[in-house]
C-alpha atoms as a PDB file:
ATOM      1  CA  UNK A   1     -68.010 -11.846 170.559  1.00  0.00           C
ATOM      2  CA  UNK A   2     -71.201 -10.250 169.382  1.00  0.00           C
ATOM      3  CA  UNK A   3     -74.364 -10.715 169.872  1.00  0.00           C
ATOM      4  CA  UNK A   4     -76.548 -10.828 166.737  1.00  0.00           C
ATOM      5  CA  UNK A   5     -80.268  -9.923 167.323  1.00  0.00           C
ATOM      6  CA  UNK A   6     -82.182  -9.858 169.641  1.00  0.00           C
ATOM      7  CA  UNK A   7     -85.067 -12.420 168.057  1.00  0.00           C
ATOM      8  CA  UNK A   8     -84.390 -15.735 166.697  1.00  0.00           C
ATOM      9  CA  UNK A   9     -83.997 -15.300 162.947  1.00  0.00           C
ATOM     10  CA  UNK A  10     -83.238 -18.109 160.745  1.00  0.00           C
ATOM     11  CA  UNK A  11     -81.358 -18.437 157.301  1.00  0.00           C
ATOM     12  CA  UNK A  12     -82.142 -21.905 155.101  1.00  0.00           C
ATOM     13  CA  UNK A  13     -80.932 -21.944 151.649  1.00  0.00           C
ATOM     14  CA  UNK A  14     -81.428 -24.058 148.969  1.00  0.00           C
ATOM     15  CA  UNK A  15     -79.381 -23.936 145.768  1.00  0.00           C
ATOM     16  CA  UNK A  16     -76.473 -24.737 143.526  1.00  0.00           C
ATOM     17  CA  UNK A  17     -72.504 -23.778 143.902  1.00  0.00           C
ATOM     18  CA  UNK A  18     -73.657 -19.871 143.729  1.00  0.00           C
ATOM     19  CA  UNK A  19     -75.399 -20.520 146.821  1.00  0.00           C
ATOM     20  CA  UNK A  20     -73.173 -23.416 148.776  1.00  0.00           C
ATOM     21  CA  UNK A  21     -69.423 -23.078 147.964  1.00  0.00           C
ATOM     22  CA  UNK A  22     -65.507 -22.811 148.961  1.00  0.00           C
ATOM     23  CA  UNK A  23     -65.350 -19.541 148.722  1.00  0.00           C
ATOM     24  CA  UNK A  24     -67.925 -16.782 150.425  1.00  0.00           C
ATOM     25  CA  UNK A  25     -71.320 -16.506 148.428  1.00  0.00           C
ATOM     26  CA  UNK A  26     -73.947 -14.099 149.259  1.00  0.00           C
ATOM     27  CA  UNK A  27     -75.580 -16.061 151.606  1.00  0.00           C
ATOM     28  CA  UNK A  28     -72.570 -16.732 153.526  1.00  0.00           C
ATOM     29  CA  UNK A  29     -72.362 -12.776 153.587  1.00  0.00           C
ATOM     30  CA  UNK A  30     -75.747 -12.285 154.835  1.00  0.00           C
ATOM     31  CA  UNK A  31     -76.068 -14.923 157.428  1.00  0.00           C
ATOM     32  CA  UNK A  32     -73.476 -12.841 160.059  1.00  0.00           C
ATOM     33  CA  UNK A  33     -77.477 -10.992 160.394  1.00  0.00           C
ATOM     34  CA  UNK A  34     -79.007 -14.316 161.193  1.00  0.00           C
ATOM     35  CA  UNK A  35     -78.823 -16.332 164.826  1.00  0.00           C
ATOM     36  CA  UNK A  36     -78.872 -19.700 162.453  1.00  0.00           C
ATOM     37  CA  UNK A  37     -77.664 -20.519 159.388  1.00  0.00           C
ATOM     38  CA  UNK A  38     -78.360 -23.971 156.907  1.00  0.00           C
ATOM     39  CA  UNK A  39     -77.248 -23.958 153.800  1.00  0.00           C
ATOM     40  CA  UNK A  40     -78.854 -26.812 151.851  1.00  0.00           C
ATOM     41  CA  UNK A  41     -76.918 -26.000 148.745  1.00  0.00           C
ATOM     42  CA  UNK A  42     -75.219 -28.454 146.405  1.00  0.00           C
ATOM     43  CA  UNK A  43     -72.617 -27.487 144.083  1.00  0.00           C
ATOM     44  CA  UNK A  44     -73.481 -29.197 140.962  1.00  0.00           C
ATOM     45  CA  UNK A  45     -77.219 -29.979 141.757  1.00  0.00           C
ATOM     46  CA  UNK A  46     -80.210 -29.946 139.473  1.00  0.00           C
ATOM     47  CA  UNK A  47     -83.256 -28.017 140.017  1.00  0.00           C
ATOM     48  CA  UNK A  48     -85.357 -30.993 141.019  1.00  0.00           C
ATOM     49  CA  UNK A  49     -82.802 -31.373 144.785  1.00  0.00           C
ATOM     50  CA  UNK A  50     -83.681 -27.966 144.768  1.00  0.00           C
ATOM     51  CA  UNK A  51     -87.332 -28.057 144.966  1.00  0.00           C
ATOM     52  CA  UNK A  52     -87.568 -31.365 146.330  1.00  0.00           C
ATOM     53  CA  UNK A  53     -85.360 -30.174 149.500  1.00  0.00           C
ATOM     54  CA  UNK A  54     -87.842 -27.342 149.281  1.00  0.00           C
ATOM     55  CA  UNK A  55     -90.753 -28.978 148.939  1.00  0.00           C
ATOM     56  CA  UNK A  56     -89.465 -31.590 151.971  1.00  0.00           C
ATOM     57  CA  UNK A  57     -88.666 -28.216 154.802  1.00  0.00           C
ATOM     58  CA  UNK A  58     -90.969 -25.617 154.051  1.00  0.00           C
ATOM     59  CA  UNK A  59     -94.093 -26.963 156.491  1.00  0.00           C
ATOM     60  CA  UNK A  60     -91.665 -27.171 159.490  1.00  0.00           C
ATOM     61  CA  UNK A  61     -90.931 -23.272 158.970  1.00  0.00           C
ATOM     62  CA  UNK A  62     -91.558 -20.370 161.305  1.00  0.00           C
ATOM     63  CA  UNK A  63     -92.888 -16.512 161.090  1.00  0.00           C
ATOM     64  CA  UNK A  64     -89.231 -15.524 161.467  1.00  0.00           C
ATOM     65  CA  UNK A  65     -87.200 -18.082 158.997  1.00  0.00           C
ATOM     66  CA  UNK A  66     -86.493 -17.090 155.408  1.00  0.00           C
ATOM     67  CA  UNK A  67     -85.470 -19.514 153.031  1.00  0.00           C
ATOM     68  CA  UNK A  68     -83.580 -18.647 150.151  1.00  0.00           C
ATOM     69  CA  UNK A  69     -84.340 -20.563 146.850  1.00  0.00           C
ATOM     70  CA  UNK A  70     -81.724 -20.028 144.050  1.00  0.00           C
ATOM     71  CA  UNK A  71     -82.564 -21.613 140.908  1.00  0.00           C
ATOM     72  CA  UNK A  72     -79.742 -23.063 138.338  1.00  0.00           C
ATOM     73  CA  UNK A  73     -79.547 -24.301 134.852  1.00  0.00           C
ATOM     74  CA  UNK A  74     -82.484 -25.706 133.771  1.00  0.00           C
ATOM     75  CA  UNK A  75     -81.084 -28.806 131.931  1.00  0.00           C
ATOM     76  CA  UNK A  76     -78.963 -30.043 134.888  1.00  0.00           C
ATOM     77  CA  UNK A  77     -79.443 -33.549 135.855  1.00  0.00           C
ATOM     78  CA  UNK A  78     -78.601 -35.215 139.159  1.00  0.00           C
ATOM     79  CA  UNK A  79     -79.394 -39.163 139.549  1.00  0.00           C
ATOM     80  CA  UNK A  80     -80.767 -39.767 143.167  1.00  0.00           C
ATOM     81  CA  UNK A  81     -81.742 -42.641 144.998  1.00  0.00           C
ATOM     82  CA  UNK A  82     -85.427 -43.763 145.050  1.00  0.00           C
ATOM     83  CA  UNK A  83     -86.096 -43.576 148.347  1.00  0.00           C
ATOM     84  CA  UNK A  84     -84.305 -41.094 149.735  1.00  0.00           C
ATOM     85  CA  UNK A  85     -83.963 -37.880 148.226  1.00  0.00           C
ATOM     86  CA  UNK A  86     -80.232 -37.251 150.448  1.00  0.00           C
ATOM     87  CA  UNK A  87     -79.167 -38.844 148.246  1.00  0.00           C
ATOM     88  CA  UNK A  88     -78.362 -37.500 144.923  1.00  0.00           C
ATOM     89  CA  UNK A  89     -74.560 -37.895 143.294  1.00  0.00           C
ATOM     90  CA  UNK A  90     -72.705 -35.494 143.912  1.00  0.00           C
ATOM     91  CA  UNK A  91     -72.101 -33.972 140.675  1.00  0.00           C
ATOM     92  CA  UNK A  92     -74.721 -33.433 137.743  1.00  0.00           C
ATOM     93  CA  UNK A  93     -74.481 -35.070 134.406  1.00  0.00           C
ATOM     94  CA  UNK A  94     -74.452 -32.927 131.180  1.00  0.00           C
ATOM     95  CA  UNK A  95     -76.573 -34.105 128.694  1.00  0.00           C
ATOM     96  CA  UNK A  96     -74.400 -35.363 126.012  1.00  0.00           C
ATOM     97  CA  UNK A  97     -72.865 -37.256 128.723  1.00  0.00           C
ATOM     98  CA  UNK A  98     -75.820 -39.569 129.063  1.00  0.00           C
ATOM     99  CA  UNK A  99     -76.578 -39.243 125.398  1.00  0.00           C
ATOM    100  CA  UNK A 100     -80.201 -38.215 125.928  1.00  0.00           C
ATOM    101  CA  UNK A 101     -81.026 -34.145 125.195  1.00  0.00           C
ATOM    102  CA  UNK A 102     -83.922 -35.451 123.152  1.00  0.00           C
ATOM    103  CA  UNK A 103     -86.688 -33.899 125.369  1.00  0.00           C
ATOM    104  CA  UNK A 104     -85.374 -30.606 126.539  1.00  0.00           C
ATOM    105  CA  UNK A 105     -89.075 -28.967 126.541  1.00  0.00           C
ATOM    106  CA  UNK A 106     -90.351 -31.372 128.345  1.00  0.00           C
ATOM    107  CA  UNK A 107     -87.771 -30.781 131.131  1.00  0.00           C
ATOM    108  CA  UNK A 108     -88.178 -27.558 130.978  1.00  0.00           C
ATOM    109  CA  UNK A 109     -92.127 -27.303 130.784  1.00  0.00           C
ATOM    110  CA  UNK A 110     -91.755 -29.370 134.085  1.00  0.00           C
ATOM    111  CA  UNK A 111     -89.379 -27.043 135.846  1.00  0.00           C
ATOM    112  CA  UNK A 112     -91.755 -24.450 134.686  1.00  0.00           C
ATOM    113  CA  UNK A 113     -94.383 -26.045 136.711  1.00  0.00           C
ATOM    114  CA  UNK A 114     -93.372 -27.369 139.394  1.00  0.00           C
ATOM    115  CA  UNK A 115     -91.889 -23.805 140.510  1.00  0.00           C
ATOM    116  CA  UNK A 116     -95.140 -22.336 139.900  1.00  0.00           C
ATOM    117  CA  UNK A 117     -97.230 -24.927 142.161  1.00  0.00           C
ATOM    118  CA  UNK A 118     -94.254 -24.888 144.726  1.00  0.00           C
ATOM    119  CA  UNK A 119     -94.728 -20.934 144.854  1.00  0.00           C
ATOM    120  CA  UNK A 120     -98.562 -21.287 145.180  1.00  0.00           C
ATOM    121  CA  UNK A 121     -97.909 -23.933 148.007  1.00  0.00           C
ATOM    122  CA  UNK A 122     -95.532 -21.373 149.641  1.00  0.00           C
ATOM    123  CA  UNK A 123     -97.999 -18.461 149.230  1.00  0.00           C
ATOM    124  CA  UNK A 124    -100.728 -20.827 150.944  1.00  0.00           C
ATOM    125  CA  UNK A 125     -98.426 -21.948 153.866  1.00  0.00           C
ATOM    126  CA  UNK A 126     -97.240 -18.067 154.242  1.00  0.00           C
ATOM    127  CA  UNK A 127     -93.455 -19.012 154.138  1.00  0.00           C
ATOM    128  CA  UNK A 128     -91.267 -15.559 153.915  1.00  0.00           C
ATOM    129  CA  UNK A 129     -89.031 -16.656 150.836  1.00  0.00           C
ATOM    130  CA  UNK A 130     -86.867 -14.897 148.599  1.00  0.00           C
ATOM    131  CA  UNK A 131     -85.925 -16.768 144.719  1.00  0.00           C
ATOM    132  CA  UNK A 132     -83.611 -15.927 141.953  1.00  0.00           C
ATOM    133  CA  UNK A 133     -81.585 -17.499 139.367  1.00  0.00           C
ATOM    134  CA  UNK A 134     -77.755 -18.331 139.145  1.00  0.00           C
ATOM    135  CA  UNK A 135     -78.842 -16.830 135.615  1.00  0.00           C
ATOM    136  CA  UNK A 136     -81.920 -16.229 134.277  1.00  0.00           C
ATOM    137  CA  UNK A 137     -82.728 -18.526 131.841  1.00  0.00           C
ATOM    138  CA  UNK A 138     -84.803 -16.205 129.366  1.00  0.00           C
ATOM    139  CA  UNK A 139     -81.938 -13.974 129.146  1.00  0.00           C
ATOM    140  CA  UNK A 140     -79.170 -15.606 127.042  1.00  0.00           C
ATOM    141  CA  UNK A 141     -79.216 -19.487 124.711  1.00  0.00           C
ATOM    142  CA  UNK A 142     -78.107 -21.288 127.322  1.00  0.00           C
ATOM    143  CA  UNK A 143     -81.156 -21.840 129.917  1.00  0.00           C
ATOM    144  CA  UNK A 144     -79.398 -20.550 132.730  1.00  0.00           C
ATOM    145  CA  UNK A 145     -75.902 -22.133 132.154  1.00  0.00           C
ATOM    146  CA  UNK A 146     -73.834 -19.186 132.714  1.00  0.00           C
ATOM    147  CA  UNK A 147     -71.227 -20.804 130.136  1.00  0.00           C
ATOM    148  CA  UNK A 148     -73.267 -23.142 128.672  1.00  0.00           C
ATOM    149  CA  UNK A 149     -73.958 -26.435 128.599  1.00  0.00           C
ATOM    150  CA  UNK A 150     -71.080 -27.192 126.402  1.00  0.00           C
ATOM    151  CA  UNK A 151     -68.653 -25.474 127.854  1.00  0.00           C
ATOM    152  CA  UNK A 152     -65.005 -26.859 127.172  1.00  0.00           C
ATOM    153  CA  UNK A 153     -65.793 -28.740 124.876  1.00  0.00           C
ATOM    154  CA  UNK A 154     -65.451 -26.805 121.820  1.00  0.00           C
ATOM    155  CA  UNK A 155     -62.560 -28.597 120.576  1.00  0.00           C
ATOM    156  CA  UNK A 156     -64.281 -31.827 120.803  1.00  0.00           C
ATOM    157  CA  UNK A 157     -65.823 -32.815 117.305  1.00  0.00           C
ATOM    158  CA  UNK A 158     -67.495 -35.925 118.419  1.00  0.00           C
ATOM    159  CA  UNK A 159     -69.645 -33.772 120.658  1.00  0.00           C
ATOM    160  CA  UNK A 160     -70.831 -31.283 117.299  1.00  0.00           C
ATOM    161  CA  UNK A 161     -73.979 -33.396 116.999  1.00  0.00           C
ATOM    162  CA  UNK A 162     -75.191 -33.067 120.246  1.00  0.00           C
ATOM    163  CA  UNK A 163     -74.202 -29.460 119.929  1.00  0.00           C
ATOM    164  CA  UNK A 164     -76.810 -28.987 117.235  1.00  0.00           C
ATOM    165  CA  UNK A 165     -79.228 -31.103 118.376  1.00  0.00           C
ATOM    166  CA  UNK A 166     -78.857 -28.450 121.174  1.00  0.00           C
ATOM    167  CA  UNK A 167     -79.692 -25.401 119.196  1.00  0.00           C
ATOM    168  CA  UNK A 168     -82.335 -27.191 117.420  1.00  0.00           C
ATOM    169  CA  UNK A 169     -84.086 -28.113 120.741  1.00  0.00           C
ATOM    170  CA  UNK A 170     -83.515 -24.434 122.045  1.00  0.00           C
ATOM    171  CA  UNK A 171     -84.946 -22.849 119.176  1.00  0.00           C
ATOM    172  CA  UNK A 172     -88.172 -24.920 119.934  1.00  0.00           C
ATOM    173  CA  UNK A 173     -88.172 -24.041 123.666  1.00  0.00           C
ATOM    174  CA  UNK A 174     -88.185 -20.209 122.670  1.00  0.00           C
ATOM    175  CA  UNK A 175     -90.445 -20.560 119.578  1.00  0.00           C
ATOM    176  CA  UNK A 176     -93.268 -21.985 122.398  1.00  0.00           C
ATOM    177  CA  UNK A 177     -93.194 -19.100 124.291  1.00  0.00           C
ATOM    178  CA  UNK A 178     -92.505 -20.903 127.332  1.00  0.00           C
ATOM    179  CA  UNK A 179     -88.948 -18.942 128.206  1.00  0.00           C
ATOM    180  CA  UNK A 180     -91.164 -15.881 128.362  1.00  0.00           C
ATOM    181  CA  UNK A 181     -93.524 -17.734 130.579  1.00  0.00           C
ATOM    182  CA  UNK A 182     -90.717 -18.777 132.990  1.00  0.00           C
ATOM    183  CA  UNK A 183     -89.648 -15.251 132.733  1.00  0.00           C
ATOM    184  CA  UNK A 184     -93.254 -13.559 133.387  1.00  0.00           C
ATOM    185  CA  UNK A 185     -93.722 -16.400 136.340  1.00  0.00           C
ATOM    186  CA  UNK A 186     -90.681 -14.878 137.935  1.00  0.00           C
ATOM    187  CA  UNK A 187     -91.279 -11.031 137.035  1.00  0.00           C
ATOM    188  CA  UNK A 188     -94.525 -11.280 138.704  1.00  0.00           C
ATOM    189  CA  UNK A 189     -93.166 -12.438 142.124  1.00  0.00           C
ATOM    190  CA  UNK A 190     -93.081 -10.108 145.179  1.00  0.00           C
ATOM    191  CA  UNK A 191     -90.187 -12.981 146.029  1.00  0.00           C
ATOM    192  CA  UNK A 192     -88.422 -12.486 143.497  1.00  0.00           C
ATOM    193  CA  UNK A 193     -84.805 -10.558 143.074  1.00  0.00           C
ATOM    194  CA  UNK A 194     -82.428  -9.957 140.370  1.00  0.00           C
ATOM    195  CA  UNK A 195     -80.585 -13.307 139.160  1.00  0.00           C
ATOM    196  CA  UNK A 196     -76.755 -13.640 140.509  1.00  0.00           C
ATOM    197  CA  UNK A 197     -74.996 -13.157 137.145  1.00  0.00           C
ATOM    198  CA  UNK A 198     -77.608 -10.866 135.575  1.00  0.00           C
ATOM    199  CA  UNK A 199     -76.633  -8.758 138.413  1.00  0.00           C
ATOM    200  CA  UNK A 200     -72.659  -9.688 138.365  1.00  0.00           C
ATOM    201  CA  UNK A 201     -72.872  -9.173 134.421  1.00  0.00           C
ATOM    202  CA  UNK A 202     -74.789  -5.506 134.610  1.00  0.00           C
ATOM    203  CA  UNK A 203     -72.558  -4.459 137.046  1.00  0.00           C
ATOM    204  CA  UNK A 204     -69.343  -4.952 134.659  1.00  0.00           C
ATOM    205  CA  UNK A 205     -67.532  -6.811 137.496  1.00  0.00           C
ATOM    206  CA  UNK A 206     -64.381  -8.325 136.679  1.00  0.00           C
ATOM    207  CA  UNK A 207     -65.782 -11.965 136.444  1.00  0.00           C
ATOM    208  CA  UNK A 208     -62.057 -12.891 135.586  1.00  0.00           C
ATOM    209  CA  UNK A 209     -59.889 -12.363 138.673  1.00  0.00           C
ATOM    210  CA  UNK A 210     -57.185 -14.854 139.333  1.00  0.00           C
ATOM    211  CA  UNK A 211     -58.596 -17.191 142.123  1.00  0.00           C
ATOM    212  CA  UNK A 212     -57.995 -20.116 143.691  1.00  0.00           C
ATOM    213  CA  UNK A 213     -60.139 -22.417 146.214  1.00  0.00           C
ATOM    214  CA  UNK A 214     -58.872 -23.870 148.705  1.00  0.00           C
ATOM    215  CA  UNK A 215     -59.536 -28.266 149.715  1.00  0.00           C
ATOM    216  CA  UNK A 216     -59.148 -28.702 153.012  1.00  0.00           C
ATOM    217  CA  UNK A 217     -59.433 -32.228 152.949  1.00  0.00           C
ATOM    218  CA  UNK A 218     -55.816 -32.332 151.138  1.00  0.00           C
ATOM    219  CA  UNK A 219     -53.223 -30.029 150.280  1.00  0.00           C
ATOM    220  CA  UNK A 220     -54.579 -28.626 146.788  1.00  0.00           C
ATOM    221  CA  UNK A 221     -55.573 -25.469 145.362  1.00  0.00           C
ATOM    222  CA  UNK A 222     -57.963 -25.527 142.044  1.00  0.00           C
ATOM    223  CA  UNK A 223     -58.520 -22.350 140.061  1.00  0.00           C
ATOM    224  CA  UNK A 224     -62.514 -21.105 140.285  1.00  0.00           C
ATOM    225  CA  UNK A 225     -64.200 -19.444 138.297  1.00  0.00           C
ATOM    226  CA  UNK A 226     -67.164 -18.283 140.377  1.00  0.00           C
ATOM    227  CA  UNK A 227     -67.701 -14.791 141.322  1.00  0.00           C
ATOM    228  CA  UNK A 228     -65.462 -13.436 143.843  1.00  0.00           C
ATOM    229  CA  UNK A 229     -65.960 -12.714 147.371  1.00  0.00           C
ATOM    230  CA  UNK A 230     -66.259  -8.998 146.742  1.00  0.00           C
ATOM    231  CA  UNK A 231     -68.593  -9.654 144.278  1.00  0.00           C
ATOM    232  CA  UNK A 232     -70.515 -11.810 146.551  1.00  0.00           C
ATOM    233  CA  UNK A 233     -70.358  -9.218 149.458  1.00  0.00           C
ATOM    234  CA  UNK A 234     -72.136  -6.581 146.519  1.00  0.00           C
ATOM    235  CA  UNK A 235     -75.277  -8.728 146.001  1.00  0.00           C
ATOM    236  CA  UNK A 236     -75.584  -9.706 149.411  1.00  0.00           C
ATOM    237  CA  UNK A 237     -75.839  -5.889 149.986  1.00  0.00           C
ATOM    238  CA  UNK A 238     -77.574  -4.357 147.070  1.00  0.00           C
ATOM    239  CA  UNK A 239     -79.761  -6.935 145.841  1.00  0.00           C
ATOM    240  CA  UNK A 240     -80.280  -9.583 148.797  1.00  0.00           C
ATOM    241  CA  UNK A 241     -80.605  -6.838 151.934  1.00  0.00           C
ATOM    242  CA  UNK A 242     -83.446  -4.584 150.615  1.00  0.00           C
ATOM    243  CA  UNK A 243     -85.496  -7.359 150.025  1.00  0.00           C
ATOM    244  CA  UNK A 244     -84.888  -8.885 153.377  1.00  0.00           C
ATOM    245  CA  UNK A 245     -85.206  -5.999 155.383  1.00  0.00           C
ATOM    246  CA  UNK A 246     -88.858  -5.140 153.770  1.00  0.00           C
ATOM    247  CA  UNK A 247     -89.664  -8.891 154.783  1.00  0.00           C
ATOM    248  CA  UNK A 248     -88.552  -9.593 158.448  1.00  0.00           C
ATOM    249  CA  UNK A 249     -87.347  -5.887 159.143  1.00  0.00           C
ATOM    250  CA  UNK A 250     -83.910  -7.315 160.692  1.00  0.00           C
ATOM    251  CA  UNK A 251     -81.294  -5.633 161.557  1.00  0.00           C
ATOM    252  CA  UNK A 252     -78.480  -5.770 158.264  1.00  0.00           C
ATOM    253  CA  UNK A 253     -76.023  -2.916 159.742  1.00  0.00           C
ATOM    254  CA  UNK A 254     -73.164  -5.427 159.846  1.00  0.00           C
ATOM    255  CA  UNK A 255     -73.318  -6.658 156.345  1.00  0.00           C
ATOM    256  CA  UNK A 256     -72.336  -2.677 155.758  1.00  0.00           C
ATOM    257  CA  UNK A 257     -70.330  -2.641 157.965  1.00  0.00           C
ATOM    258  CA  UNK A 258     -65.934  -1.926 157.747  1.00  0.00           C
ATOM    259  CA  UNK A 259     -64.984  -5.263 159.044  1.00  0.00           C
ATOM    260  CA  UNK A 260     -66.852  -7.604 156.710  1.00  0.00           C
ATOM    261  CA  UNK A 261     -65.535  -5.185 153.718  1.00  0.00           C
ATOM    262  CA  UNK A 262     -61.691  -6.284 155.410  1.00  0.00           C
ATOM    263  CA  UNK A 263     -63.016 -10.112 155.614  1.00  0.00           C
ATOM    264  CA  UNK A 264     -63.493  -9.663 151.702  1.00  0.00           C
ATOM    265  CA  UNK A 265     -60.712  -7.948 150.957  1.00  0.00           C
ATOM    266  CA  UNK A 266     -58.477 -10.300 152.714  1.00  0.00           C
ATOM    267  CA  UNK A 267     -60.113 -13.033 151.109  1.00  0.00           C
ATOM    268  CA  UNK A 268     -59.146 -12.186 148.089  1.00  0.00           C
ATOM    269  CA  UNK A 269     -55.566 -11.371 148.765  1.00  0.00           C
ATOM    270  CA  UNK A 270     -55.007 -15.180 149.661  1.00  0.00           C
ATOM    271  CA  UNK A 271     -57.062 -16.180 147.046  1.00  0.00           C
ATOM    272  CA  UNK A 272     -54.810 -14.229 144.043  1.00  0.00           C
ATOM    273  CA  UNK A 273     -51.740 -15.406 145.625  1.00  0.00           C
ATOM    274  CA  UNK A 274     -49.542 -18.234 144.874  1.00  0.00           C
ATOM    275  CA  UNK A 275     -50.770 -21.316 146.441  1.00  0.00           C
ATOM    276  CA  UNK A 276     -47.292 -22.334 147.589  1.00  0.00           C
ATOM    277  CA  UNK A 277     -47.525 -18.732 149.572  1.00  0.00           C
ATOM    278  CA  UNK A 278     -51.308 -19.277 151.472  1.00  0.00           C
ATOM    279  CA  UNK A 279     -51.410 -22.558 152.221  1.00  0.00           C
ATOM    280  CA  UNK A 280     -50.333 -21.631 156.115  1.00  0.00           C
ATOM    281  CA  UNK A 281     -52.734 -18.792 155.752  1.00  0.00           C
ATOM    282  CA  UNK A 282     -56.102 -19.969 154.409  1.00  0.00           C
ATOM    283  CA  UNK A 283     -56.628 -22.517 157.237  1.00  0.00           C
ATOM    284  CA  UNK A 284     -58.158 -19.741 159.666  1.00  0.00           C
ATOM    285  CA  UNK A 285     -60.978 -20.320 156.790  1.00  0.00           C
ATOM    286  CA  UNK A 286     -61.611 -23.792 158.287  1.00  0.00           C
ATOM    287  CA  UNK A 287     -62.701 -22.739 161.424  1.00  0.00           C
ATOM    288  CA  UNK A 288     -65.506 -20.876 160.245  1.00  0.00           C
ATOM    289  CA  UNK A 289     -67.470 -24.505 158.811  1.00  0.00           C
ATOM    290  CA  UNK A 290     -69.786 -25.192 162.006  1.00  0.00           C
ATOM    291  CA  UNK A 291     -71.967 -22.103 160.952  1.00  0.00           C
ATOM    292  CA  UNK A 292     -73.172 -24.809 157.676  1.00  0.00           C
ATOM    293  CA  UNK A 293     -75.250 -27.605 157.837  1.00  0.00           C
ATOM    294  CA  UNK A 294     -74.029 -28.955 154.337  1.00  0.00           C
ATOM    295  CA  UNK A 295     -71.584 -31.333 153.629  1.00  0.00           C
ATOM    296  CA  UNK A 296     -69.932 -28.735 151.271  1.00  0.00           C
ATOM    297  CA  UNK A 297     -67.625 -26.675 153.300  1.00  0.00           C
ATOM    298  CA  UNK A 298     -68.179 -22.655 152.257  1.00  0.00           C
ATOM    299  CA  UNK A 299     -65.874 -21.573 154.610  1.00  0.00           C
ATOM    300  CA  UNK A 300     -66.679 -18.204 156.843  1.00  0.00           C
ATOM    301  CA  UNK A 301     -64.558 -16.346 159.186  1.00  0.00           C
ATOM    302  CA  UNK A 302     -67.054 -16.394 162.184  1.00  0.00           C
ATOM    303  CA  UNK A 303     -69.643 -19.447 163.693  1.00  0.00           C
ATOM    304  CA  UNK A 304     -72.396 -18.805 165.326  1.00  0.00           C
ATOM    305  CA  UNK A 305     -73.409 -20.479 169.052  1.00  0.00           C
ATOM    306  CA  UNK A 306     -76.319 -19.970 170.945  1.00  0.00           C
ATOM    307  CA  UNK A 307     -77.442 -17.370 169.069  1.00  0.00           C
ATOM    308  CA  UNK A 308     -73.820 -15.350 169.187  1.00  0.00           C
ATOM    309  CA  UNK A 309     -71.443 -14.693 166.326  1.00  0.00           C
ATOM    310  CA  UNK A 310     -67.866 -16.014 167.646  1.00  0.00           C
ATOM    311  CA  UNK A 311     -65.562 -14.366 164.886  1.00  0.00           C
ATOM    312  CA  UNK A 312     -61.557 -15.127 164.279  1.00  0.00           C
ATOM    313  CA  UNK A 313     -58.705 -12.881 164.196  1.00  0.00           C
ATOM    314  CA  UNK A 314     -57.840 -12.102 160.570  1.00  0.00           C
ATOM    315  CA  UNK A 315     -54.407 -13.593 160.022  1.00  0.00           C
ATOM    316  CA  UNK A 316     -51.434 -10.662 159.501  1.00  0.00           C
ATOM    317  CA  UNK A 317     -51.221 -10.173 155.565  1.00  0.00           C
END
């Protein structure tokens, strides 16, 4: 048992799968610093349950909270309910696959707004926030896809016209200068850090490793395809901790420290084995939910109560 800090310091985060997931992200990694953590993330979601969850917590925030708002592909749609913005499918719906990428500008000229009046509201109301991207959308032809919008489907001819609708539609977006508005929007932000994959990308991590994720809920294992958990320990520590320490001046010696480099390590020894192997093993993951408020389940080897981290023996590898 350890105790944390001394202060109450709270984590929200707000974001897609690179934020919220099965396996450790960076925010998992950085709230062992925090006495509270939310994560708010949804795997799949569209920008607009990411500003609208925003946009729905940020007056109710104190001098010592931080959220974290991560930003994902900017043509991502989630349907949603009317009335209640909880709730929102739980997957989003590519384009083709409601047959409609004829306004692409105009979804992106509002996603290029709204972020600047939510920062400006933010500003105003003093929040301490840090934003990035899962990719930044000026930086590749995708608009923050990391494989693109049509990934996997390749092979598919009867998707080709939607394909070059696509590129036609992309074309347009960059031609109007508005990419390079999105991009000086962010640039200019004291909030700001380095997107997730610009950073995972620049650092020539193997973005390939053989992993699986583990479903609690049943007794399968599904390949992923998201950075790893040493990967995610990295940013946590070289992007995500200088910026957080210059805003609340916590106390970040245990995301440095030995045993959350072992956490990692062993993470990914159960996640590059054979699933028949692990599936006794990974359920010390499990215990580790009750530090999220999400109905994802990220899973972490410690919770937190009253303020102290509770953390679990690492199982014998």
């Amino acid at each position: 048992m350890r105790k944390i800090v001394d202060a109450q310091y709270r984590l929200f985060v707000y974001g897609c799968s690179f934020s919220s997931w099965y396996n450790p992200t960076p925010l998992d990694w950085l709230s062992s610093c925090f006495t509270d953590y939310y994560n708010f993330g949804e795997p799949g979601g569209c920008n607009t349950i990411v500003s609208d969850k925003v946009n729905r917590d940020f007056q109710y925030k104190k001098e010592s909270d931080l959220m974290f708002i991560q930003w994902t592909g900017l043509l991502r749609y989630t349907p949603k309910s009317q009335t209640n913005i909880t709730e929102y499918a739980t997957e989003y719906i590519y384009p083709w696959e409601v047959g409609d990428i004829e306004h692409p500008y105009n979804t992106t000229l509002q996603y290029y707004n709204s972020t600047r009046n939510l920062f400006s509201t933010l500003e105003l109301n003093r929040n301490n926030y840090i934003t990035t991207h899962m990719l930044s959308p000026w930086l590749n032809d995708t608009l923050g896809e990391p494989n693109g919008y049509f990934y996997g489907i390749e092979e598919d001819s009867s998707k080709a016209p939607f394909k070059r609708k696509y590129d036609k539609h992309f074309k347009a977006i960059k031609d109007s200068g508005l990419l390079k508005n999105i991009e000086t929007l962010f640039k200019s932000n004291n909030n700001s850090v380095e997107g997730m994959m610009d950073y995972y990308l620049r650092s020539n991590l193997d973005l390939k490793k053989p992993m699986f994720y583990y479903l609690p809920d049943s007794d399968n294992f599904r390949f992923d395809h998201h950075p790893a958990p040493t990967d995610t320990l990295l940013y946590a520590r070289e992007v995500l901790a200088p910026k957080v320490k210059s805003k609340l001046g916590i106390d970040l010696s245990y995301l440095f420290s030995n045993e959350l480099d072992l956490y990692a390590e062993t993470w990914m020894y159960f996640l590059k084995k054979e699933k028949s192997k692990i599936k006794d093993k990974v359920l010390w993951m499990e215990l580790g939910k009750s530090v999220h408020d999400t109905n994802r389940k990220p899973y972490v080897p410690w919770y937190i109560k009253d303020g102290e981290i509770i953390e679990y023996k690492l199982p014998i590898i």
